[in-house]
Protein backbone atom coordinates (compact mmCIF):
# COMPACT_ATOMS: atom_id res chain seq x y z
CA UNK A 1 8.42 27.97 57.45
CA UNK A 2 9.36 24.97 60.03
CA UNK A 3 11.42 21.87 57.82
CA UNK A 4 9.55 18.90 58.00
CA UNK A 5 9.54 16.51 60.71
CA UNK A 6 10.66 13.03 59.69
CA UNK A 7 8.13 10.28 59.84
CA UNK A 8 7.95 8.53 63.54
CA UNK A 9 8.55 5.06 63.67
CA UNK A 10 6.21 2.82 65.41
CA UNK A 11 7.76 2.38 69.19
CA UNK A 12 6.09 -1.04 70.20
CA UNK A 13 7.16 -4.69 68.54
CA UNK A 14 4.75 -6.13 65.97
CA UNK A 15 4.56 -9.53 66.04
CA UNK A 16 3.07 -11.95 63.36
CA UNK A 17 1.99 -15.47 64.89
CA UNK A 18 3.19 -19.32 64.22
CA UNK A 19 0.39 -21.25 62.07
CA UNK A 20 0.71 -24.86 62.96
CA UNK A 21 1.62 -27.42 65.01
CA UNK A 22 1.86 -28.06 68.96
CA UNK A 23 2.86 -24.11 69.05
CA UNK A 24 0.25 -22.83 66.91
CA UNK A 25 -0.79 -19.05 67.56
CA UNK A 26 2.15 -18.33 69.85
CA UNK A 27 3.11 -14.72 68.97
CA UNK A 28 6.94 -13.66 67.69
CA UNK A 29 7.26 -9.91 68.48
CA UNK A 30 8.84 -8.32 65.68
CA UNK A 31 11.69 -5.63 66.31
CA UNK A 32 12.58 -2.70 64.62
CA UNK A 33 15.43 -3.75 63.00
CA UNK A 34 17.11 -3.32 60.01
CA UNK A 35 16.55 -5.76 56.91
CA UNK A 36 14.20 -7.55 59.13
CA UNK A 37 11.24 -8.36 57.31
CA UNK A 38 9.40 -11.70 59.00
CA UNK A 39 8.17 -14.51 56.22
CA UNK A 40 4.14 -13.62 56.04
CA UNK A 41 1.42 -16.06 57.44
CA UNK A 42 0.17 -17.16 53.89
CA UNK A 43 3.70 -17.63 52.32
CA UNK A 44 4.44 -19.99 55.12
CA UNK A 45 1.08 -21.89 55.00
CA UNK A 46 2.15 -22.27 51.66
CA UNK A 47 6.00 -23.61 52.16
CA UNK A 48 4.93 -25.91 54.95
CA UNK A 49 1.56 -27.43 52.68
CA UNK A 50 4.69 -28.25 50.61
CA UNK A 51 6.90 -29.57 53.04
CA UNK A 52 4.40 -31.44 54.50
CA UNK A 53 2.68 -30.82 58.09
CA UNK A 54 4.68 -33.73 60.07
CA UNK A 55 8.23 -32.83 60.09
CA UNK A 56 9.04 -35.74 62.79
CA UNK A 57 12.72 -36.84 62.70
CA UNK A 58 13.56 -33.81 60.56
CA UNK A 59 16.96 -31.67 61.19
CA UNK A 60 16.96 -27.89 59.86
CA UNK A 61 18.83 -24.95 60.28
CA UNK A 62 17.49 -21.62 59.96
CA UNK A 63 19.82 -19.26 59.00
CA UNK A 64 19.32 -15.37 59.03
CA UNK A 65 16.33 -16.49 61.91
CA UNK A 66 15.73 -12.82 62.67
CA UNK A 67 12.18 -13.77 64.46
CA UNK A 68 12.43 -17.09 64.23
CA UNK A 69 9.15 -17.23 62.21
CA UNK A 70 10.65 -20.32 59.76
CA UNK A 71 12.45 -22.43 62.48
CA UNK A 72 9.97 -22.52 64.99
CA UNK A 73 7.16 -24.06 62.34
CA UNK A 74 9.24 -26.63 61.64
CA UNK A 75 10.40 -27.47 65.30
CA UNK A 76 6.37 -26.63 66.49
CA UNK A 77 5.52 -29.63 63.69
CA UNK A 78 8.18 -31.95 65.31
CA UNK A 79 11.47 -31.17 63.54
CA UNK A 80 13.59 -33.32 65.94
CA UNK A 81 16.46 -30.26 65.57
CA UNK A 82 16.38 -27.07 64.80
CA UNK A 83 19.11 -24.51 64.91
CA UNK A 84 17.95 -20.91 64.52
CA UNK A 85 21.51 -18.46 63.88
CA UNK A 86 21.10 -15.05 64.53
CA UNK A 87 23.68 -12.39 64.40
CA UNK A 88 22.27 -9.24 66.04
CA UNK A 89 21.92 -9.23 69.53
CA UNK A 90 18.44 -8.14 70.35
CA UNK A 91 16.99 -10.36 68.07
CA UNK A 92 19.11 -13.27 69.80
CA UNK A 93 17.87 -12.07 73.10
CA UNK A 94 14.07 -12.37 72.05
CA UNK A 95 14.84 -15.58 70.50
CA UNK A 96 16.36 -17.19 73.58
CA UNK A 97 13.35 -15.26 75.50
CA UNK A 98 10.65 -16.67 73.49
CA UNK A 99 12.57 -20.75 73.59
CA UNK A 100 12.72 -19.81 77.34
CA UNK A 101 8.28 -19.91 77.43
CA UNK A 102 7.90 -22.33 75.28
CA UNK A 103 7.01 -25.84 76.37
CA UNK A 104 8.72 -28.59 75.12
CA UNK A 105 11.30 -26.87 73.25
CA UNK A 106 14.18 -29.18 73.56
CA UNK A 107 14.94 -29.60 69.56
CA UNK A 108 15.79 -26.07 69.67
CA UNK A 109 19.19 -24.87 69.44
CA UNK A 110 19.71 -20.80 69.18
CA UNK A 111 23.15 -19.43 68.25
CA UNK A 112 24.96 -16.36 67.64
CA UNK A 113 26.87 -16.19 64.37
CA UNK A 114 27.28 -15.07 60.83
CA UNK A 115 24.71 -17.29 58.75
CA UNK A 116 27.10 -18.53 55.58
CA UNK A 117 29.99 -19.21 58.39
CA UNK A 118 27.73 -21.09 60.48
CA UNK A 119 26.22 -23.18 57.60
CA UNK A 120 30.28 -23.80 56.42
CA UNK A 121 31.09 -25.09 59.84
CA UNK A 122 27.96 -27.88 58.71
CA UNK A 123 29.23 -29.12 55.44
CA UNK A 124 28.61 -32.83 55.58
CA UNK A 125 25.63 -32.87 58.52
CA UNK A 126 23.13 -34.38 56.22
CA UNK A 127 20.32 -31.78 56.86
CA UNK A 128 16.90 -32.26 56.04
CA UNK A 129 16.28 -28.68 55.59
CA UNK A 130 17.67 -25.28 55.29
CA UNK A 131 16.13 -21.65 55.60
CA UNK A 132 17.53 -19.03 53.76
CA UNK A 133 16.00 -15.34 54.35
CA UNK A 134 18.59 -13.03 53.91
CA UNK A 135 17.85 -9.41 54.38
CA UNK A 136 17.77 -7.65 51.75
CA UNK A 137 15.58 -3.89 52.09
CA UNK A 138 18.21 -2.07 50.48
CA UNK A 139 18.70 -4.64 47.14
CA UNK A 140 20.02 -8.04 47.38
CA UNK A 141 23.56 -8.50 47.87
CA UNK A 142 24.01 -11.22 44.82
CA UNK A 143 27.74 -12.56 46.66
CA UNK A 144 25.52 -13.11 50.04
CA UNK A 145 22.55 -14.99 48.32
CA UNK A 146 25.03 -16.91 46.33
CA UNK A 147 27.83 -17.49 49.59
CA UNK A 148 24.42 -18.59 51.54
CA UNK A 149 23.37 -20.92 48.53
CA UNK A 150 26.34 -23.07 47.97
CA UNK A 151 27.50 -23.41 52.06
CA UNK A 152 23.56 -24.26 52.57
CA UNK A 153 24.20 -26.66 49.76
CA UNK A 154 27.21 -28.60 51.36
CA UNK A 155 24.77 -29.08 54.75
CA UNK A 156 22.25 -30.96 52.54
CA UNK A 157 21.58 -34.98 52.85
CA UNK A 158 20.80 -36.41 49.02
CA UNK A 159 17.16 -35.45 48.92
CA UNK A 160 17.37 -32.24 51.38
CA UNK A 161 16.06 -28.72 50.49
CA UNK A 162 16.76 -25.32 50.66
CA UNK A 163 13.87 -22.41 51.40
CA UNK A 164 14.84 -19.37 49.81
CA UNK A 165 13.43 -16.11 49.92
CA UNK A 166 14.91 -13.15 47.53
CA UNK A 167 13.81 -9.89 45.81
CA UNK A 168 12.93 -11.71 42.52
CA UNK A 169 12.67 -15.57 41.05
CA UNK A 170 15.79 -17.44 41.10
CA UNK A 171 16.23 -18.65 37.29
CA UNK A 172 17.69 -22.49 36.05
CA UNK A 173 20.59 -20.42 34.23
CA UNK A 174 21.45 -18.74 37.77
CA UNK A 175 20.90 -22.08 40.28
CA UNK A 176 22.90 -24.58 37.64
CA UNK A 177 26.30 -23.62 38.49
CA UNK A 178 25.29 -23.44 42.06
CA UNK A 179 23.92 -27.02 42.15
CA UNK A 180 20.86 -26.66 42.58
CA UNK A 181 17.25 -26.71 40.79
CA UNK A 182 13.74 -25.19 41.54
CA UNK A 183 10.95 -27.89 42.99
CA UNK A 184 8.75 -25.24 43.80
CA UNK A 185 8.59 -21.63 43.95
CA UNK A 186 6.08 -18.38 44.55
CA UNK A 187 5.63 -15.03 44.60
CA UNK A 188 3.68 -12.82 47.36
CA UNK A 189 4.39 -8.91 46.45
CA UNK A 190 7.92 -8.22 46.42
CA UNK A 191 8.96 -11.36 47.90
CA UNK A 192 9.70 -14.53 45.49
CA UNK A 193 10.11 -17.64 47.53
CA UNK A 194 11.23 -21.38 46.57
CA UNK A 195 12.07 -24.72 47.31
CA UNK A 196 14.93 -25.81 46.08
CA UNK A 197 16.80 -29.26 45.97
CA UNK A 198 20.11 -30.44 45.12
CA UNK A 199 20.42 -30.84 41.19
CA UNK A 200 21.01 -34.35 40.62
CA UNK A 201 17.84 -35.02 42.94
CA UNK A 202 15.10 -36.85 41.54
């Protein structure tokens, strides 16, 4: 009897497609990569109903950017800057592909770097916004959601948020110590997502 053959993986890119704004429908080929899991359509039409559709004047970093799915809503809805950071190389190459065809793409920055080192290096900046999707297909890594959580903190202007995404809901008793406080959150299969602003925030 012949062993098994293990399951083939899909050769061609995915993609999933921005929702809104000036870029609306532009596709985002997704790689086979690991960890990489892009934010779905419907829990983005949610965050950004949230945030608001007009992001003019806004400044936002998006920190594990993988496809770029979360920076390049807010930056296609007129985020005045957006930095996407992105660590493996082929996703950095399809990033700075994809800014490369887009038209009037100037707010976009696209760097290479470790996320929570990147986000240190902005303590003080006064962001607007903050994108946090760390991978996590193999169980979250608690010390990376929490590193990611306070240096995305520090980047923060008085009423600035944070977009998480992470394996389960992020409690009061776990986000106190940290700083920070839920203003809204959802769930969309395995995924729990929030909004979260800076504690003493009103």
């Amino acid at each position: 009897m012949k062993p098994s053959k293990p399951p083939r993986t899909a050769a061609a890119p995915q993609e999933v497609r921005l929702i809104g704004g000036r870029w609306k429908r532009t596709p985002l080929p997704v790689l086979q990569r690991p960890g990489l899991r892009p934010t779905p359509a419907r829990v983005r039409e949610t965050l950004f109903n949230w945030l608001g559709q007009d992001l003019s004047g806004w400044r936002c970093v998006d920190a594990f950017a993988g496809t770029g799915a979360l920076g390049l809503e807010a930056a296609s809805r007129g985020a005045a800057e957006v930095v996407l950071v992105e660590q493996d190389a082929a996703l950095l190459a399809r990033l700075n592909q994809l800014k490369a065809r887009l038209q009037d793409a100037q707010a976009l920055r696209i760097e290479r770097g470790d996320a929570v080192a990147s986000l240190r290096q902005r303590a003080g900046q006064g962001l607007d916004l903050v994108f946090l999707d760390p991978p996590f297909a193999e169980g979250e890594n608690e010390a990376l959601f929490t590193a990611a959580l306070l240096a995305a903190r520090a980047t923060l202007r008085p009423e600035g948020l944070i977009y998480l995404e992470a394996p389960h809901p992020w409690s009061a008793e776990a986000l106190d110590p940290l700083g920070l406080e839920v203003h809204r959150q959802g769930k969309a299969g395995a995924v729990a997502f929030h909004l979260l602003r800076l504690l003493s925030a009103q």
